[in-house]
N, C-alpha and C. Protein backbone atom coordinates (compact mmCIF):
# COMPACT_ATOMS: atom_id res chain seq x y z
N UNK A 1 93.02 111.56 216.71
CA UNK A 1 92.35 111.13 217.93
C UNK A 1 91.75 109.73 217.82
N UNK A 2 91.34 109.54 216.89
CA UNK A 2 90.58 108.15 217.00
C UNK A 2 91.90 106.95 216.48
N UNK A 3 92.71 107.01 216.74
CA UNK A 3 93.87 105.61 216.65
C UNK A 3 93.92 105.36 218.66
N UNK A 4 93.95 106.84 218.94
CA UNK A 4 94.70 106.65 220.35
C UNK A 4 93.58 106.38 220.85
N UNK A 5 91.84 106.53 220.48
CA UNK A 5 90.85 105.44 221.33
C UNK A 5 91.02 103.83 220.59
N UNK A 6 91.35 103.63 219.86
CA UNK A 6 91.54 102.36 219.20
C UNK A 6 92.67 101.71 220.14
N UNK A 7 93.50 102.38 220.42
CA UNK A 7 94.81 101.71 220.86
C UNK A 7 94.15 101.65 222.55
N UNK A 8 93.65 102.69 223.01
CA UNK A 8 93.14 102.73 224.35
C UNK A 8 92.27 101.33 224.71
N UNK A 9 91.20 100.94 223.50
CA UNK A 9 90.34 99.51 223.44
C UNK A 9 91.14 98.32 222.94
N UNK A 10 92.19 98.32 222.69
CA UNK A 10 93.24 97.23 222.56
C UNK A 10 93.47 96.83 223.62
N UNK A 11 94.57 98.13 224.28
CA UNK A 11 94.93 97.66 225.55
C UNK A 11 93.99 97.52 226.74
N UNK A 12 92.66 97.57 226.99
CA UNK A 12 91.67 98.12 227.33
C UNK A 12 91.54 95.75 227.69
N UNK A 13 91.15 95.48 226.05
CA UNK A 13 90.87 94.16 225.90
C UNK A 13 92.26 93.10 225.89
N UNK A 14 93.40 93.53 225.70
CA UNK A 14 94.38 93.11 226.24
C UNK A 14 94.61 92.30 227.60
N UNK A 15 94.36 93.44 228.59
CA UNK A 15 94.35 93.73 229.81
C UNK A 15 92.97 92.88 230.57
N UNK A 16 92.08 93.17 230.05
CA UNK A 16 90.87 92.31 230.69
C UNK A 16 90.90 91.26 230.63
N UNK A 17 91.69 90.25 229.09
CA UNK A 17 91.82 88.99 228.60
C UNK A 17 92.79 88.46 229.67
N UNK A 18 93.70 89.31 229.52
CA UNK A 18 95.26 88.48 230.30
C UNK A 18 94.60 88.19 231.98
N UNK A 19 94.37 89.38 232.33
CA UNK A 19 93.95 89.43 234.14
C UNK A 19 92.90 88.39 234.16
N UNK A 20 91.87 87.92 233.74
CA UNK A 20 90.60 87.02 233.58
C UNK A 20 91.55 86.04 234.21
N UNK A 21 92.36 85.00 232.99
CA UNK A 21 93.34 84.07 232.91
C UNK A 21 94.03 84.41 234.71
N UNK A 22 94.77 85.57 234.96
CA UNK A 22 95.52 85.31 236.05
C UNK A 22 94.66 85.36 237.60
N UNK A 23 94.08 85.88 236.95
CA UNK A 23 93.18 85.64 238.80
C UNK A 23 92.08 84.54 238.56
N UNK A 24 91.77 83.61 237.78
CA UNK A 24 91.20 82.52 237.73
C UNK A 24 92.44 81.40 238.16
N UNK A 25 93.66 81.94 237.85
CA UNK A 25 94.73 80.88 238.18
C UNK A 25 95.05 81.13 240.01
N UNK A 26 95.27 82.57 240.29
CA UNK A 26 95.62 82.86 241.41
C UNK A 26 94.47 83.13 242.59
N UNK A 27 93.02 83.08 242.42
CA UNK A 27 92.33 82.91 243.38
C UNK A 27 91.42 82.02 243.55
N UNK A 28 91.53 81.22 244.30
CA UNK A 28 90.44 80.38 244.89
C UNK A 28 89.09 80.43 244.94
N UNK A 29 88.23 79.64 244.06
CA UNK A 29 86.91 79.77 243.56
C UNK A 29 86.25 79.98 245.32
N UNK A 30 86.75 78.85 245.89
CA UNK A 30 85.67 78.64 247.44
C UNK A 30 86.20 79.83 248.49
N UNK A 31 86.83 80.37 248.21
CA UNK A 31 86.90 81.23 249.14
C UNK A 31 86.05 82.37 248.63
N UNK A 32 86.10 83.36 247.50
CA UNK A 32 85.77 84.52 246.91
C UNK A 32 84.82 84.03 245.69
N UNK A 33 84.51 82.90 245.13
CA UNK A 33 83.29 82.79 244.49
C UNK A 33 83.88 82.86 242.97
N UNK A 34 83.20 83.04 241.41
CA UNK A 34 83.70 82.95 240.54
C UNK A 34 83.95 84.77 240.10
N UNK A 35 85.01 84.79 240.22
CA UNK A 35 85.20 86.89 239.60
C UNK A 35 85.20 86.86 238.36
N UNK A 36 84.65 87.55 237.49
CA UNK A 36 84.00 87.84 236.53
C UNK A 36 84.66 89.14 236.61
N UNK A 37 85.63 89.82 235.21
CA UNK A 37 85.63 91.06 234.88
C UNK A 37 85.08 91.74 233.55
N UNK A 38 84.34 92.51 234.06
CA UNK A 38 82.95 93.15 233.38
C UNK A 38 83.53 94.39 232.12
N UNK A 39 84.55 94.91 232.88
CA UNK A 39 85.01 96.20 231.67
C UNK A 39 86.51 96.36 232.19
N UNK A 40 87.33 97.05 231.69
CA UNK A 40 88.92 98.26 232.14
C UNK A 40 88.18 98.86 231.21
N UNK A 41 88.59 100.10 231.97
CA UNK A 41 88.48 101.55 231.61
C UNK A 41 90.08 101.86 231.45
N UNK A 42 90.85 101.99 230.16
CA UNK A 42 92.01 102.75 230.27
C UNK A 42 92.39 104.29 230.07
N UNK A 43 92.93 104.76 230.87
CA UNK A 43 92.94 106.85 230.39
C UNK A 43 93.76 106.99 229.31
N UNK A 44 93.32 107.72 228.87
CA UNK A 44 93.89 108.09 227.49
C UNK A 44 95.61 108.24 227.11
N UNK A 45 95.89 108.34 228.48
CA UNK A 45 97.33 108.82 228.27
C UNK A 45 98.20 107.22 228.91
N UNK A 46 97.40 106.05 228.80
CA UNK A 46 97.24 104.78 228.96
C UNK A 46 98.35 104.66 230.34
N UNK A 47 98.21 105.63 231.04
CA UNK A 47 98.67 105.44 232.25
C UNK A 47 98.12 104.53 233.96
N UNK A 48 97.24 104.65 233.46
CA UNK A 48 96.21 104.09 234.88
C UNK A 48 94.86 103.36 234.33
N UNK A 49 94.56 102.36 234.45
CA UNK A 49 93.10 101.59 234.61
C UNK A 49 92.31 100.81 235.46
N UNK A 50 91.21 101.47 235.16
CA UNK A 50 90.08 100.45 236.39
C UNK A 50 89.60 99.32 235.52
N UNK A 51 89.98 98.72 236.44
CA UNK A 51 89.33 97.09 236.43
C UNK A 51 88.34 96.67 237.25
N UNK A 52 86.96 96.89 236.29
CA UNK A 52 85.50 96.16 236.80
C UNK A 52 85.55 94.93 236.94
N UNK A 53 84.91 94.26 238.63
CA UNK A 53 84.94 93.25 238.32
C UNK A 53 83.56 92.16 239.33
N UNK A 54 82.87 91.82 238.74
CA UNK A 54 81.63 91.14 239.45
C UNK A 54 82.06 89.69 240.46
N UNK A 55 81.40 88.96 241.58
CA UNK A 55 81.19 88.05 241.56
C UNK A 55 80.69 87.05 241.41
N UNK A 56 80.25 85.47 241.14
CA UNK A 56 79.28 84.94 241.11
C UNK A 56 79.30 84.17 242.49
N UNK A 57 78.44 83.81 243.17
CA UNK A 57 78.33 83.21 244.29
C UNK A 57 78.95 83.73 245.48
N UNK A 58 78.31 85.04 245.61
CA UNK A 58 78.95 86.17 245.88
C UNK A 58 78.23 85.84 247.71
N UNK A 59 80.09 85.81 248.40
CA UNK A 59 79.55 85.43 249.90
C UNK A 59 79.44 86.51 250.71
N UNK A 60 78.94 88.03 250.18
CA UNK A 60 79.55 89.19 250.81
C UNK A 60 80.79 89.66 251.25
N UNK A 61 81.91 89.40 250.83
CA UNK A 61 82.81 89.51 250.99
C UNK A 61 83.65 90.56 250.18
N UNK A 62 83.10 91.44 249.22
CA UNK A 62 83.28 92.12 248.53
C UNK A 62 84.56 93.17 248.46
N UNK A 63 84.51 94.23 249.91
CA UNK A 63 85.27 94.62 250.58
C UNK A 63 86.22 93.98 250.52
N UNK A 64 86.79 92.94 251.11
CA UNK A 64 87.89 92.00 251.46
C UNK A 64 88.10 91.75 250.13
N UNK A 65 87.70 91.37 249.21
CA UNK A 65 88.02 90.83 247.92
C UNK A 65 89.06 92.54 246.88
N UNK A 66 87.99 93.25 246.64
CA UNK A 66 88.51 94.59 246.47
C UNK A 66 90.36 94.73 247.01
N UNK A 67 89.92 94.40 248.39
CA UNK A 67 91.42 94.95 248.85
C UNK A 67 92.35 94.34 249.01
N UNK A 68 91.73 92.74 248.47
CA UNK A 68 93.16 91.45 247.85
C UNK A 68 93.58 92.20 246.41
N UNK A 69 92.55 92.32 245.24
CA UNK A 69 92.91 92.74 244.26
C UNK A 69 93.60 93.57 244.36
N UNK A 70 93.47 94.63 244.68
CA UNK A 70 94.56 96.08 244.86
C UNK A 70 95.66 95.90 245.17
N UNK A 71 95.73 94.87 246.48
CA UNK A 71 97.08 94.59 247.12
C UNK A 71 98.06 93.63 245.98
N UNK A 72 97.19 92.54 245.19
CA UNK A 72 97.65 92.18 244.03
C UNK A 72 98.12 92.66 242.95
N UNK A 73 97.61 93.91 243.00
CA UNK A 73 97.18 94.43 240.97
C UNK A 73 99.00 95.01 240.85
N UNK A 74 99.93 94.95 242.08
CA UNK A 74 101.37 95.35 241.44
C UNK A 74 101.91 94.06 240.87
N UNK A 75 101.72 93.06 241.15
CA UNK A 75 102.15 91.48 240.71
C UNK A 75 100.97 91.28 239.44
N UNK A 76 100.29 91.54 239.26
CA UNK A 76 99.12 91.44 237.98
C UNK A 76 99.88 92.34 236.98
N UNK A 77 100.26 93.71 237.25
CA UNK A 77 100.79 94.48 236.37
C UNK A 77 101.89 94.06 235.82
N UNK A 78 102.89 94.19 236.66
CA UNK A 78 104.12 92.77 236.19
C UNK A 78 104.04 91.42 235.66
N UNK A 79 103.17 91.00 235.32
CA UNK A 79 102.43 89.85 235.13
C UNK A 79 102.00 90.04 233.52
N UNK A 80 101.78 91.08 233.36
CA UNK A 80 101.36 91.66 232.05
C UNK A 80 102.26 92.43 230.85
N UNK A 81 103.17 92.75 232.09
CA UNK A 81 104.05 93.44 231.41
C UNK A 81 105.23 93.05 230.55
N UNK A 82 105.35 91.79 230.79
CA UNK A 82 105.81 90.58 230.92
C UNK A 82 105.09 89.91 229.17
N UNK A 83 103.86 90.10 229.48
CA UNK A 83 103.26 89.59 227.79
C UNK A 83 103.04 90.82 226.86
N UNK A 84 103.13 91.65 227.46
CA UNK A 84 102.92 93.18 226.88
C UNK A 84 103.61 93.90 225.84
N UNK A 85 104.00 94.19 224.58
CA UNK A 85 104.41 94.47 223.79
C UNK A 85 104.60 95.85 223.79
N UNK A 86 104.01 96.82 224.03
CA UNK A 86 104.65 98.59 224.39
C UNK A 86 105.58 98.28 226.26
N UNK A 87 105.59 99.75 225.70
CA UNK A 87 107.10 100.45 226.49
C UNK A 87 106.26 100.33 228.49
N UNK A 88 104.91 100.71 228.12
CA UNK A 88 104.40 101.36 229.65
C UNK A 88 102.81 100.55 230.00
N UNK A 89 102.69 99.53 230.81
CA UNK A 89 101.91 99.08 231.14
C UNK A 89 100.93 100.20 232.58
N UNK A 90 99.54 99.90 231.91
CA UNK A 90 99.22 100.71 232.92
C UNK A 90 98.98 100.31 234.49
N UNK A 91 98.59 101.42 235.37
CA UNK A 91 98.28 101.01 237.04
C UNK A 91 97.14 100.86 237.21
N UNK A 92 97.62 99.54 237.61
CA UNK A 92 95.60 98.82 238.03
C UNK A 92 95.22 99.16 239.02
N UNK A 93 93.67 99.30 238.94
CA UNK A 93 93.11 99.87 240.41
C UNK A 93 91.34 98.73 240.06
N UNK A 94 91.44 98.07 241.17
CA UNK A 94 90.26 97.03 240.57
C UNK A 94 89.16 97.91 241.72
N UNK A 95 87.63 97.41 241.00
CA UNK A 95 86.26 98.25 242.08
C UNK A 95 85.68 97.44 241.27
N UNK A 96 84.62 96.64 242.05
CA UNK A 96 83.57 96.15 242.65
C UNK A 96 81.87 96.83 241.78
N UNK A 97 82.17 96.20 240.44
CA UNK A 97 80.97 96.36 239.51
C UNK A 97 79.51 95.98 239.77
N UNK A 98 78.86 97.19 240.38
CA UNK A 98 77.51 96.84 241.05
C UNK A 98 76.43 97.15 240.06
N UNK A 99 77.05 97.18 238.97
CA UNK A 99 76.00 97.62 237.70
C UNK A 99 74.63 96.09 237.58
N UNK A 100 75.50 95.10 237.85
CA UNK A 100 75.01 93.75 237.52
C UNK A 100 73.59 93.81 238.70
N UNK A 101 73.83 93.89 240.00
CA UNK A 101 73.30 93.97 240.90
C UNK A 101 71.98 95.08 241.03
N UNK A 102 72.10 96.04 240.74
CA UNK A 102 71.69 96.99 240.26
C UNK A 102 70.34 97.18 239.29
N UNK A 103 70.80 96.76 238.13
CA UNK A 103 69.75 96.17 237.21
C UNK A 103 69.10 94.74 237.89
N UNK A 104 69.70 94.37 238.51
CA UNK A 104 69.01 93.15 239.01
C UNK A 104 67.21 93.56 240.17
N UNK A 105 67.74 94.53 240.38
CA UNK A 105 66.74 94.94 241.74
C UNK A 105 66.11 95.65 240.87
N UNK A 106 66.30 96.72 239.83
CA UNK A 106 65.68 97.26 238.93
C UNK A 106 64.33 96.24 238.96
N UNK A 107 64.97 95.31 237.89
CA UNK A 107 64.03 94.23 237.35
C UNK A 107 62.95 93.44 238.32
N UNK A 108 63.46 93.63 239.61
CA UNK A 108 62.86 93.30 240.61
C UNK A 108 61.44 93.90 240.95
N UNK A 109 61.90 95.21 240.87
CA UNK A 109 61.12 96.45 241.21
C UNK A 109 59.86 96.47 240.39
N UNK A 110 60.51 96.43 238.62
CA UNK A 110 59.47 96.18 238.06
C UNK A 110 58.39 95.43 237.70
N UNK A 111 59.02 93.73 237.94
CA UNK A 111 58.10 93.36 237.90
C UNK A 111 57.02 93.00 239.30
N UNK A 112 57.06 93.80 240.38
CA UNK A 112 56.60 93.75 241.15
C UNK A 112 55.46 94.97 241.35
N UNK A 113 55.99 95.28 240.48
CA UNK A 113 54.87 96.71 239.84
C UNK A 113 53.88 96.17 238.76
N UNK A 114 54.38 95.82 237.88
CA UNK A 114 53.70 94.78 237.24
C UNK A 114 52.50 93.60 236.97
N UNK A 115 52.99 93.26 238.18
CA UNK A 115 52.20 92.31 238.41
C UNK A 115 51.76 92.08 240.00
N UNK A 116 51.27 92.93 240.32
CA UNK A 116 50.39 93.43 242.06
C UNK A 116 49.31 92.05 242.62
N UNK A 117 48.80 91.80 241.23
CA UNK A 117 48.17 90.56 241.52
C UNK A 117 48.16 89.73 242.14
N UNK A 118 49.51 89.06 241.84
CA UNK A 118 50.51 88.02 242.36
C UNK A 118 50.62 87.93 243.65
N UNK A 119 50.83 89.12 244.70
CA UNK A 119 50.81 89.32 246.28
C UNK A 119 49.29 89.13 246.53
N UNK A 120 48.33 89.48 245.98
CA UNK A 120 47.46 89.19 247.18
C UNK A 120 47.17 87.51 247.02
């Protein structure tokens, strides 16, 4: 069991490295902002992966962005498959990593708890 999570975090970092490179080539900073991918998750049976992925200068557009990637990720996969050294590249499915965002308001929260002072 533990080669096939080794091989799972290969292709895992494979996959995140190569896609970074192709959608920094294939999307336009001013339209969708800088995309940042945060993690792939690959399944064990290295058939299917999610691809986390943040924005920076993020114009709300999120939605719309999501459903370029998806509509992309069959030309990304081929794209990979292409530099890919095994038999079966997996199926990308990209979502919109709100972890960043998240902790952000966290931190918000707290220090606004924190420090009460400050408002009056």
């Amino acid at each position: 069991m533990p080669k096939e999570f080794g091989r799972n975090r290969r292709v895992a970092q494979f996959i995140k490295q190569e896609l970074s490179i192709l959608i920094q080539r294939e999307f336009p900073l001013s339209q969708f902002g800088m995309i940042t991918l945060t993690n792939v998750d690959v399944s064990p049976d290295l058939k299917n992966a999610i691809v986390y992925f943040t924005v920076l200068n993020n114009t709300d557009s999120n939605e719309m962005l999501v459903n370029e990637l998806n509509a992309q990720a069959g030309h990304f996969r081929h794209e990979i498959a292409i530099m890919m050294t095994s038999k079966g590249v997996p199926v990308l499915r990209f979502k919109y990593d709100e972890s960043i965002e998240r902790a952000q308001r966290l931190t918000d929260i707290i220090e606004s708890v924190s420090h009460p002072e400050d408002d009056k």
